[in-house]
C-alpha atoms as a PDB file:
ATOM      1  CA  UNK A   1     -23.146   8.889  -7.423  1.00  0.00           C
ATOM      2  CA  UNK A   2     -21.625   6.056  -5.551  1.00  0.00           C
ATOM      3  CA  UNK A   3     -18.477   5.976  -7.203  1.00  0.00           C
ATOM      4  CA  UNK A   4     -18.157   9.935  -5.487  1.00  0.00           C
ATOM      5  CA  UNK A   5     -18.659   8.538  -2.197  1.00  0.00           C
ATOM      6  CA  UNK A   6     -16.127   5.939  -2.925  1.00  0.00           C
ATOM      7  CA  UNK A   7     -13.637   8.594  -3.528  1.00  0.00           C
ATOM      8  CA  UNK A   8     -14.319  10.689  -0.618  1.00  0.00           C
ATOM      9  CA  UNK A   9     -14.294   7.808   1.871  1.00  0.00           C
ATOM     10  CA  UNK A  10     -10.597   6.953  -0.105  1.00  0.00           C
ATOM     11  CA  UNK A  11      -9.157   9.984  -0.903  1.00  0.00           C
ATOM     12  CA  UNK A  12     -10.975  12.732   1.713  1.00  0.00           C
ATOM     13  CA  UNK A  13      -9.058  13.307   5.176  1.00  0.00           C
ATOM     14  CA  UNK A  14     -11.202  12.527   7.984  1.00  0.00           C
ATOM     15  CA  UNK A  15     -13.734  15.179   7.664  1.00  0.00           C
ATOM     16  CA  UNK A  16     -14.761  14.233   4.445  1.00  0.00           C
ATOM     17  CA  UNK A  17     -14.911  10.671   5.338  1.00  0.00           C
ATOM     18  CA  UNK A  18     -17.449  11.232   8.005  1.00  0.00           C
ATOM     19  CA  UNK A  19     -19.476  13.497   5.392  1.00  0.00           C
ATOM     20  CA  UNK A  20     -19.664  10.264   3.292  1.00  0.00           C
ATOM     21  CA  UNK A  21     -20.735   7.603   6.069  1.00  0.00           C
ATOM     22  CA  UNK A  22     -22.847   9.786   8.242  1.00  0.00           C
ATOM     23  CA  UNK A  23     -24.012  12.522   5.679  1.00  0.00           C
ATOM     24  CA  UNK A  24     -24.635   9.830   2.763  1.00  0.00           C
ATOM     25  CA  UNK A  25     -24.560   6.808   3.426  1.00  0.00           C
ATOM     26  CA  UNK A  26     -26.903   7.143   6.569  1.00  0.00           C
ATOM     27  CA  UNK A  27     -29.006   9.606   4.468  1.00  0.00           C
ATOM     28  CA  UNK A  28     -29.332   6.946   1.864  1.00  0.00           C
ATOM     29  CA  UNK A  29     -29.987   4.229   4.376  1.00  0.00           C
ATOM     30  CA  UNK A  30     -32.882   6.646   6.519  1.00  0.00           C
ATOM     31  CA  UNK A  31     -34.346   8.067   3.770  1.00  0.00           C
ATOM     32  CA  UNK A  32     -34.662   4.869   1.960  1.00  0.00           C
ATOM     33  CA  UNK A  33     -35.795   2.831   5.024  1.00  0.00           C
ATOM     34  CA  UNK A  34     -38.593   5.231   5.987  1.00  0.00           C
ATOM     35  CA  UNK A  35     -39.790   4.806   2.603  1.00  0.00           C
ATOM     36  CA  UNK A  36     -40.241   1.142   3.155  1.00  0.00           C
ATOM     37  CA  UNK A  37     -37.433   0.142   0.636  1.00  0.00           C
ATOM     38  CA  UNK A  38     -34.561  -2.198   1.749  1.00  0.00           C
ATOM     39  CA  UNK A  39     -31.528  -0.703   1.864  1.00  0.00           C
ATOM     40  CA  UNK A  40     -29.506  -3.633   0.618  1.00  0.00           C
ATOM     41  CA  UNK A  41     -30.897  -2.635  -2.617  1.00  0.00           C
ATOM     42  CA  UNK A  42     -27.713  -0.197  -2.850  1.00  0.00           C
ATOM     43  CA  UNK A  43     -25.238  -2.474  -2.134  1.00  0.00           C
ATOM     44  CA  UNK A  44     -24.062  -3.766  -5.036  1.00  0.00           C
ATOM     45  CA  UNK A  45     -23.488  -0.353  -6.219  1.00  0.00           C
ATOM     46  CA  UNK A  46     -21.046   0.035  -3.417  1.00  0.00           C
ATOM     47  CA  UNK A  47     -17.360   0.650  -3.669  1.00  0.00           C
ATOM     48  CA  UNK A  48     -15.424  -1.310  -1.445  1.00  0.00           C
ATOM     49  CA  UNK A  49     -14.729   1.157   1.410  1.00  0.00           C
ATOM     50  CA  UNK A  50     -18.132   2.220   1.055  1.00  0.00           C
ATOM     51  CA  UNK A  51     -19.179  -1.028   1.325  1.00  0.00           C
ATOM     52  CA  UNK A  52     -17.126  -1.568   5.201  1.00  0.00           C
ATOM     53  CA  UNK A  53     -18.774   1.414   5.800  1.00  0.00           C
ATOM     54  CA  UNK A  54     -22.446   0.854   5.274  1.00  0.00           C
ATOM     55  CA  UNK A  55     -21.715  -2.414   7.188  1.00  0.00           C
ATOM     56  CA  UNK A  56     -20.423  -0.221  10.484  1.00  0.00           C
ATOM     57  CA  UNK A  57     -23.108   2.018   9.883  1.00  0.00           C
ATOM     58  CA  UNK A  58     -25.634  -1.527   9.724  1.00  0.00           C
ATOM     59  CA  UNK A  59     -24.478  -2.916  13.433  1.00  0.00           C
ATOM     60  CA  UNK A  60     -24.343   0.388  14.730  1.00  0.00           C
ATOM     61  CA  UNK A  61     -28.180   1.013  14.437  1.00  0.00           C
ATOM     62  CA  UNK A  62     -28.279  -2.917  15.246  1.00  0.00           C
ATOM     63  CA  UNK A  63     -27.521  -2.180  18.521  1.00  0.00           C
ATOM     64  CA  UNK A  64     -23.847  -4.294  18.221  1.00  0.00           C
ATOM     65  CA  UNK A  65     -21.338  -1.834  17.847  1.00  0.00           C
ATOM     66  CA  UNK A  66     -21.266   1.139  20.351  1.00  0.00           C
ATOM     67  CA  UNK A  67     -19.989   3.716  17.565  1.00  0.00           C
ATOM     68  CA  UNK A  68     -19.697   3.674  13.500  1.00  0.00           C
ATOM     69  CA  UNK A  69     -16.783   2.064  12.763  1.00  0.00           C
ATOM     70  CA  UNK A  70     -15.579   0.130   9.537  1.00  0.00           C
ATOM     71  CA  UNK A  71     -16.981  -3.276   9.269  1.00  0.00           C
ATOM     72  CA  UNK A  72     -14.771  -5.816   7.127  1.00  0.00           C
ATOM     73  CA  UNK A  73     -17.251  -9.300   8.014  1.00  0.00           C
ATOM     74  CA  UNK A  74     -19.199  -9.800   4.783  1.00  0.00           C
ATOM     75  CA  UNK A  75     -22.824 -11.097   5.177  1.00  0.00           C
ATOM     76  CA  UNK A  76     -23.718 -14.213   6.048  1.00  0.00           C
ATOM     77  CA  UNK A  77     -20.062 -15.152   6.930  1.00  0.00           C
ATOM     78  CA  UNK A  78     -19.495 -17.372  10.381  1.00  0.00           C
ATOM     79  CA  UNK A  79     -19.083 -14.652  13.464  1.00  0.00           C
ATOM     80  CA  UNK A  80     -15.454 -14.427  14.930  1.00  0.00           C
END
């Protein structure tokens, strides 16, 4: 569930972290995506670490971030 991978991403070390965003999260967002779903439809269901997570993950495939990295801007709000 979502509330595991909230847990892992705050209470894993750094391996278990990664297992969450790349494993999961990217999983989800693939899987889904190739299905011709939106992957927005998950998240609400996102913890809040999750959540900065699946946004990293988001502009990395975007082509604006070089690597995955936690992303705290929330959609739709003014760039920085």
């Amino acid at each position: 569930t979502f509330a595991v991978i909230e847990r892992m991403h705050t209470d894993g070390d750094a391996y278990v972290a990664e297992l969450a965003t790349i494993g999961y999260l990217e999983g989800i967002q693939n899987m889904v995506g190739h299905a011709g779903v939106d992957p927005a439809v998950f998240v609400p269901y996102l913890g809040p670490e999750s959540a900065r997570w699946w946004r990293g993950l988001d502009r990395f495939w975007a082509g604006e971030h070089p690597t995955v990295e936690p992303n705290d801007e929330q959609p739709g709000s003014p760039a920085v």
